[in-house]
Protein backbone atom coordinates (compact mmCIF):
# COMPACT_ATOMS: atom_id res chain seq x y z
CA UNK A 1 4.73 157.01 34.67
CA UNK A 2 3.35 159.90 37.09
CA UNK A 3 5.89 162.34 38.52
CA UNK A 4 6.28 160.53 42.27
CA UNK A 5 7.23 157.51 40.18
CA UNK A 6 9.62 159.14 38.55
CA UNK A 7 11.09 160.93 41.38
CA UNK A 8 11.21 157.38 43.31
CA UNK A 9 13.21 155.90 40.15
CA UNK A 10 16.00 159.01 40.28
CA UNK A 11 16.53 158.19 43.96
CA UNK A 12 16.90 154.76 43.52
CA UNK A 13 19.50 155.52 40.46
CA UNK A 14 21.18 157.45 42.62
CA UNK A 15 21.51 155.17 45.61
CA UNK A 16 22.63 152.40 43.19
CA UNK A 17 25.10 154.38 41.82
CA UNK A 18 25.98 155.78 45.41
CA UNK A 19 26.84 152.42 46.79
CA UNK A 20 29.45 151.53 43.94
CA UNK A 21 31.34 154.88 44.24
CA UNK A 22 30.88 154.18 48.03
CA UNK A 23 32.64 150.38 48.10
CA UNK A 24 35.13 150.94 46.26
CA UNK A 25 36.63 154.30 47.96
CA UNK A 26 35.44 153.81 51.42
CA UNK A 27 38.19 151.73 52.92
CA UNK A 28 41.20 154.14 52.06
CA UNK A 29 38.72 157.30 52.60
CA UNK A 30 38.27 155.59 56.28
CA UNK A 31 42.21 155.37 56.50
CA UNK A 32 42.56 158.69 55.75
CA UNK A 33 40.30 159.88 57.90
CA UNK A 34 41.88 158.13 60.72
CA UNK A 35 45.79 159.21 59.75
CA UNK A 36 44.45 162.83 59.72
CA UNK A 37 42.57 162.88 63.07
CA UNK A 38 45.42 161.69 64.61
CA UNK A 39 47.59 164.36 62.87
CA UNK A 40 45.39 167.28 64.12
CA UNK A 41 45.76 166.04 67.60
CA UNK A 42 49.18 165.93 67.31
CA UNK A 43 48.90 169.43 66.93
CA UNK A 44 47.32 170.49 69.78
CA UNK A 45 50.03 169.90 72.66
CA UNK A 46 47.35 169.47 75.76
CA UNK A 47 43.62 169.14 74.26
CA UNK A 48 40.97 170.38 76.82
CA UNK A 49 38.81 167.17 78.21
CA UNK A 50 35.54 167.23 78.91
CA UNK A 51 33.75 164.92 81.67
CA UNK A 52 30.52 164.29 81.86
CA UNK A 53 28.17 161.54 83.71
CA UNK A 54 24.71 160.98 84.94
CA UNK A 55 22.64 158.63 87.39
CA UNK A 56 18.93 158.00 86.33
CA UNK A 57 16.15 156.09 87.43
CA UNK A 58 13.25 154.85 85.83
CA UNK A 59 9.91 153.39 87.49
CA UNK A 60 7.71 151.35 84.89
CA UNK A 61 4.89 149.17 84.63
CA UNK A 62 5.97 145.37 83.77
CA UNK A 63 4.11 142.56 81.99
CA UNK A 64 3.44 141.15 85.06
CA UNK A 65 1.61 144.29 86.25
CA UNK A 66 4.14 145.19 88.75
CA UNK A 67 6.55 148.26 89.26
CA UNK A 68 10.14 148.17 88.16
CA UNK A 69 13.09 150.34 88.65
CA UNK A 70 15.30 150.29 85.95
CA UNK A 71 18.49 152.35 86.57
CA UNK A 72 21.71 153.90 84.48
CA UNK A 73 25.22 155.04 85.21
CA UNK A 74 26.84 156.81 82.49
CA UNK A 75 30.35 158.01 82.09
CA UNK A 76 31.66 160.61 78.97
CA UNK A 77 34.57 162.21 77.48
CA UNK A 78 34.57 164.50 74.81
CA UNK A 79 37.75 166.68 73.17
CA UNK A 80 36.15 169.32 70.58
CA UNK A 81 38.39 171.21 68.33
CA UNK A 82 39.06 171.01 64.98
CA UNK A 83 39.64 167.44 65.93
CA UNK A 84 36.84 166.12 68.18
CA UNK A 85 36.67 162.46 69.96
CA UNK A 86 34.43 161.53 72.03
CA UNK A 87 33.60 157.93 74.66
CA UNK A 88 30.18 157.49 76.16
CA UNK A 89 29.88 154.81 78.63
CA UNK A 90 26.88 152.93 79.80
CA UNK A 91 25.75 150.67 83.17
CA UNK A 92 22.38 149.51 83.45
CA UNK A 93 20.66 148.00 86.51
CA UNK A 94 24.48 148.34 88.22
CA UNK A 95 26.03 146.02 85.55
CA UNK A 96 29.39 146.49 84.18
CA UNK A 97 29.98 149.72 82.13
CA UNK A 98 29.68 148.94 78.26
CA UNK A 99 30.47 151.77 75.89
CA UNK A 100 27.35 152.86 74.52
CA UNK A 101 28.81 155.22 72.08
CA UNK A 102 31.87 156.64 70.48
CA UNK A 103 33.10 159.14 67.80
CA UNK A 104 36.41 160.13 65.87
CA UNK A 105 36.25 163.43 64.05
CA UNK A 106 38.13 166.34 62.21
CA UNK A 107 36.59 169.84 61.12
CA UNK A 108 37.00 169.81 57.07
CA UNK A 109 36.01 173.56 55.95
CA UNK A 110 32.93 174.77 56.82
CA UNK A 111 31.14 171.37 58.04
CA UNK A 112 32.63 167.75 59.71
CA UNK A 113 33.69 164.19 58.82
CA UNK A 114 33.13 161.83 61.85
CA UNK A 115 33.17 158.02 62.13
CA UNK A 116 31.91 155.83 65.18
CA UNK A 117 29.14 154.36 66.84
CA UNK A 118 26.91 158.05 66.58
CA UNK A 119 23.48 157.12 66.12
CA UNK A 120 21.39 158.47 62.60
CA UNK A 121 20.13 161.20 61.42
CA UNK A 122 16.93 159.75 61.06
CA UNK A 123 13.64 161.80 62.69
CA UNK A 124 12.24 160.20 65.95
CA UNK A 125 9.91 161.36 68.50
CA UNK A 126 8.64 160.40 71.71
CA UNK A 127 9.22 161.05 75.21
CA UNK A 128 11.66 160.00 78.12
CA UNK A 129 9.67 156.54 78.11
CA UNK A 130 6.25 156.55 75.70
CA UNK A 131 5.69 157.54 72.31
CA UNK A 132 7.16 156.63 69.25
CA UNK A 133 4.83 154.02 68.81
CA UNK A 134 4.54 154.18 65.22
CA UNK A 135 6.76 155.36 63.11
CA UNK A 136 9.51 153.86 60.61
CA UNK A 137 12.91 152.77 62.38
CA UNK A 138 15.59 152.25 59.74
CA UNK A 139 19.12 150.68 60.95
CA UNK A 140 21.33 152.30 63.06
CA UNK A 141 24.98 150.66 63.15
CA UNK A 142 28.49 152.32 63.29
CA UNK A 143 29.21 155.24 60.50
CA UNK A 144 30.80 157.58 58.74
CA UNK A 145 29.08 161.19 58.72
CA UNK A 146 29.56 164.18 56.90
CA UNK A 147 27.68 167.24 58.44
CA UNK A 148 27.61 170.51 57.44
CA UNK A 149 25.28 173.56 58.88
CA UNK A 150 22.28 172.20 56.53
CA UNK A 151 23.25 169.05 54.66
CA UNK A 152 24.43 165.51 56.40
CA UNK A 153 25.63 162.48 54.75
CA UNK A 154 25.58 159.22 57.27
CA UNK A 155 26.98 156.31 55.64
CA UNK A 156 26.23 153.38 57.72
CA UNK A 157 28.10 150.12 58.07
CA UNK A 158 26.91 146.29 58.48
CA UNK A 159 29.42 145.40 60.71
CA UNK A 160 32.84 147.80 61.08
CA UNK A 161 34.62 145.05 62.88
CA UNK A 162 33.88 142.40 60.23
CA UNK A 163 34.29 144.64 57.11
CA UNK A 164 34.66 148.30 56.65
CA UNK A 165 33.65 148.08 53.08
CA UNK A 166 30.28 146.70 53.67
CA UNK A 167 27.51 149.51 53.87
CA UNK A 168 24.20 148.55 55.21
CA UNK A 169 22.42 151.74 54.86
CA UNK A 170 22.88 155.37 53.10
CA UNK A 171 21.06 158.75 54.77
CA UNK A 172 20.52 162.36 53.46
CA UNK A 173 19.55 164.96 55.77
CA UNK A 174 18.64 168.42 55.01
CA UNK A 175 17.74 171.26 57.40
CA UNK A 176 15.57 174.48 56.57
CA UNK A 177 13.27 176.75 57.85
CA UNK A 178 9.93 177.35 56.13
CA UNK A 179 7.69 180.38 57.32
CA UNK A 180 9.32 180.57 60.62
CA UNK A 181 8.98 177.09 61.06
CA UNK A 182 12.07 174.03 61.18
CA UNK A 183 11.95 171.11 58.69
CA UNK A 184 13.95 168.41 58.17
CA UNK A 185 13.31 165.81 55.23
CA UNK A 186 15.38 162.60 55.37
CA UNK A 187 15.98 159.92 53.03
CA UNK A 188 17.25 156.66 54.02
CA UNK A 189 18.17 153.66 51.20
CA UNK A 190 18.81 150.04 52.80
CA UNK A 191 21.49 148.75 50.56
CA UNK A 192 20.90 144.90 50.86
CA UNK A 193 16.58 145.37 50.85
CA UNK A 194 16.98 148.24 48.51
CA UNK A 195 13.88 149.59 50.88
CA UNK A 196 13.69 153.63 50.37
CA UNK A 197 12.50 155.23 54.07
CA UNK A 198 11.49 158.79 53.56
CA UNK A 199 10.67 160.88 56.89
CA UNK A 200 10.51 164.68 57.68
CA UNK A 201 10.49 166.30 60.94
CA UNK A 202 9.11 169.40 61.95
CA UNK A 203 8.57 172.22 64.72
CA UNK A 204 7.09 175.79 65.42
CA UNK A 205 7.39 177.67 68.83
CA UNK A 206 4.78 180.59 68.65
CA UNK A 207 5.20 182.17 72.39
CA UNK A 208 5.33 179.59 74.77
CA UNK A 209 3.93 177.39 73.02
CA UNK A 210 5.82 174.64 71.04
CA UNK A 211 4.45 172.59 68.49
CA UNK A 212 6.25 169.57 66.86
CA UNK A 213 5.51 166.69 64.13
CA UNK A 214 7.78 164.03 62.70
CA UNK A 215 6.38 161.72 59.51
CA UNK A 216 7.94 158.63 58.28
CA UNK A 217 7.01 156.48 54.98
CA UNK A 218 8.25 153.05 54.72
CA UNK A 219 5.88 150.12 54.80
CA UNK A 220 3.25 152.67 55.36
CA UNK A 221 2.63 156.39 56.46
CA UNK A 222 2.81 156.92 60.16
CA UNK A 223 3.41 160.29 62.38
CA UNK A 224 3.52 161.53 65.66
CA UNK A 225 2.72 165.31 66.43
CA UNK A 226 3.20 166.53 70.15
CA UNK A 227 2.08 170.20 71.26
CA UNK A 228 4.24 171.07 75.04
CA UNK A 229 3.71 174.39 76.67
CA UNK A 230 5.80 174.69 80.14
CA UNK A 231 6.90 171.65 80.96
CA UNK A 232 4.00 169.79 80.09
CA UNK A 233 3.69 167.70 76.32
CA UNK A 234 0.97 165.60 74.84
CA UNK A 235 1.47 163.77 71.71
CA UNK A 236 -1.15 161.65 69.74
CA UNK A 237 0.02 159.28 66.64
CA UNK A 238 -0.68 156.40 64.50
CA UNK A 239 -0.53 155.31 60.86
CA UNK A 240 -2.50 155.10 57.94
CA UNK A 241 -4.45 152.51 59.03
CA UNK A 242 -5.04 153.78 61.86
CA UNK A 243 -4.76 157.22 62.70
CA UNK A 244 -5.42 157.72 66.11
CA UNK A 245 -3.42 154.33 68.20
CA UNK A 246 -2.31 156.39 71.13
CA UNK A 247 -2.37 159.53 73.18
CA UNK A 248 0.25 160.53 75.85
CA UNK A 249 0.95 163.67 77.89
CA UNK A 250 4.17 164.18 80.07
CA UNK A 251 5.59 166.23 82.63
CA UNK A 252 9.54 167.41 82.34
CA UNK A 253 11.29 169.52 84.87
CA UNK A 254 14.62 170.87 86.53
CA UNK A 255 14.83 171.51 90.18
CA UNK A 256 18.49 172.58 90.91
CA UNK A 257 19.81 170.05 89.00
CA UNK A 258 18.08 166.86 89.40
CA UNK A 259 15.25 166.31 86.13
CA UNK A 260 12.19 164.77 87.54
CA UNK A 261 9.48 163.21 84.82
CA UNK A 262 5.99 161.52 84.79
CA UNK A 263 4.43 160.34 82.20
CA UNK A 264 2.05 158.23 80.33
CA UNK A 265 0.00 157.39 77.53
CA UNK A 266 -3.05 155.38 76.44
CA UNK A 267 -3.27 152.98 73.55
CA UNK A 268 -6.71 153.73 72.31
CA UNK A 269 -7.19 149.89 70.38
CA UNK A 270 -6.08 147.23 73.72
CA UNK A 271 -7.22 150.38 76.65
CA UNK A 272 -3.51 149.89 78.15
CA UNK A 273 -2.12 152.06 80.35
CA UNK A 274 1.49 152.85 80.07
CA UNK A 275 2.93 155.06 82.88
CA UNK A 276 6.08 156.12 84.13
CA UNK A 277 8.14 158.12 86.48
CA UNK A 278 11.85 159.11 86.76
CA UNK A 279 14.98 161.30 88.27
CA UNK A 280 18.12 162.13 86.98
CA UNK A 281 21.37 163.88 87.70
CA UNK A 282 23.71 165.35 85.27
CA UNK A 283 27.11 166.69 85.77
């Protein structure tokens, strides 16, 4: 057995043994977490709130070759502290607001414990609209995180609603800087297809020039690297099977307050096209 084999048998020792620690403690662990949250607020006699919302629109090329507007209203509250909460709220194409995210946290020492619907800590790339053709998506559900400055723990769940004891998935982050430059390894173990996801993002700035690279390894190897320089990014990426599928370059900017894009990119395989063009407003 070479030494990657053996390193890929540790992880998936650990990970096993991970999950049954996990099951058994993580309903009255979630309890806790809960009773103390809403201790610390208690605390604090009149938290500070924090509004935020935005109105976007995207212009995109559909199937049928036409142009499409696709537009989104979002409404958020946030109260940080050594307790934190936050909503996020979400209506697309003026439909009813959904909530599109939500968190419940407490500060515990020098990093945080948070539960809710928070995304991953998972590497992705991409920009407003193209990119991220290629690369390994792992499952994103509701979860419980533990974050420090360096090191995060994301525990995520099959279905909270249905039973809090049921993890689907189990992530380890780590951030560092090597040579001036950011990396961040992750490791992500699917509990029910035992499937290990390994992926690493990274990113230099020399000037004004900023160069960035995320790698994932599930099914296969597959990266996107993206080199932007005022305003302006292009990105290339693929897999190992083939290395160069696409190739996209966008603009990004902020005129007093409103962020305008354009963008596209070109699949290099089926010659498409992919372009788009947006506003935004943030407040």
């Amino acid at each position: 057995m070479d030494e990657e084999e053996q390193q890929y048998l540790l992880s998936c020792v650990f990970f096993l043994t991970l999950r049954k620690r996990i099951m058994k403690n993580l309903l009255a662990m979630t309890t806790a977490l809960v009773a103390m949250s809403t201790a610390v607020f208690a605390q604090d006699s009149a938290p500070t709130v924090a509004i935020t919302g935005g109105v976007g629109i995207e212009v995109t090329e559909q199937k049928d070759g036409d142009f499409g507007a696709k537009t989104e209203l979002s409404l958020g509250a946030s109260i940080a502290g050594n307790a934190s909460a936050s909503i996020d709220l979400l209506s697309t194409d003026e439909g009813a607001l959904s909530i599109d995210g939500w968190s419940l946290g407490m500060a515990m020492g020098a990093g945080t414990v948070s539960i809710g619907d928070q995304g991953d800590i998972f590497p992705g790339a991409g920009l407003e609209v193209v990119g991220d053709d290629t690369l390994a998506d792992p499952a994103d559900n509701d979860s419980v995180r533990f974050a420090s400055s360096d090191l995060s723990l994301h525990l995520g769940f099959t279905d909270v609603t249905d039973d809090v004891t049921d993890l689907s998935n189990v992530q380890i982050g780590y951030a560092m800087e090597v040579a001036g430059a950011s990396v961040n390894p992750v490791i992500d173990y699917n509990l029910d297809s035992e499937d290990t996801t390994f992926g690493v993002a990274g990113g230099y700035t020399l000037g004004d020039v900023a160069l960035g690279g995320v790698m994932t390894y599930g099914d296969d190897i597959a990266y996107e690297a993206s080199i932007a320089m005022n305003g302006m990014t292009a990105f290339t990426n693929g897999d190992e099977n083939d290395a160069l599928q696409n190739i996209g370059i966008g603009w990004k900017k902020d005129v007093n307050g409103l962020t305008l894009f354009a963008e596209g990119a070109y699949n290099i395989d089926n010659e498409d096209i992919k372009p788009a063009v947006g506003a935004s407003f943030s407040f």
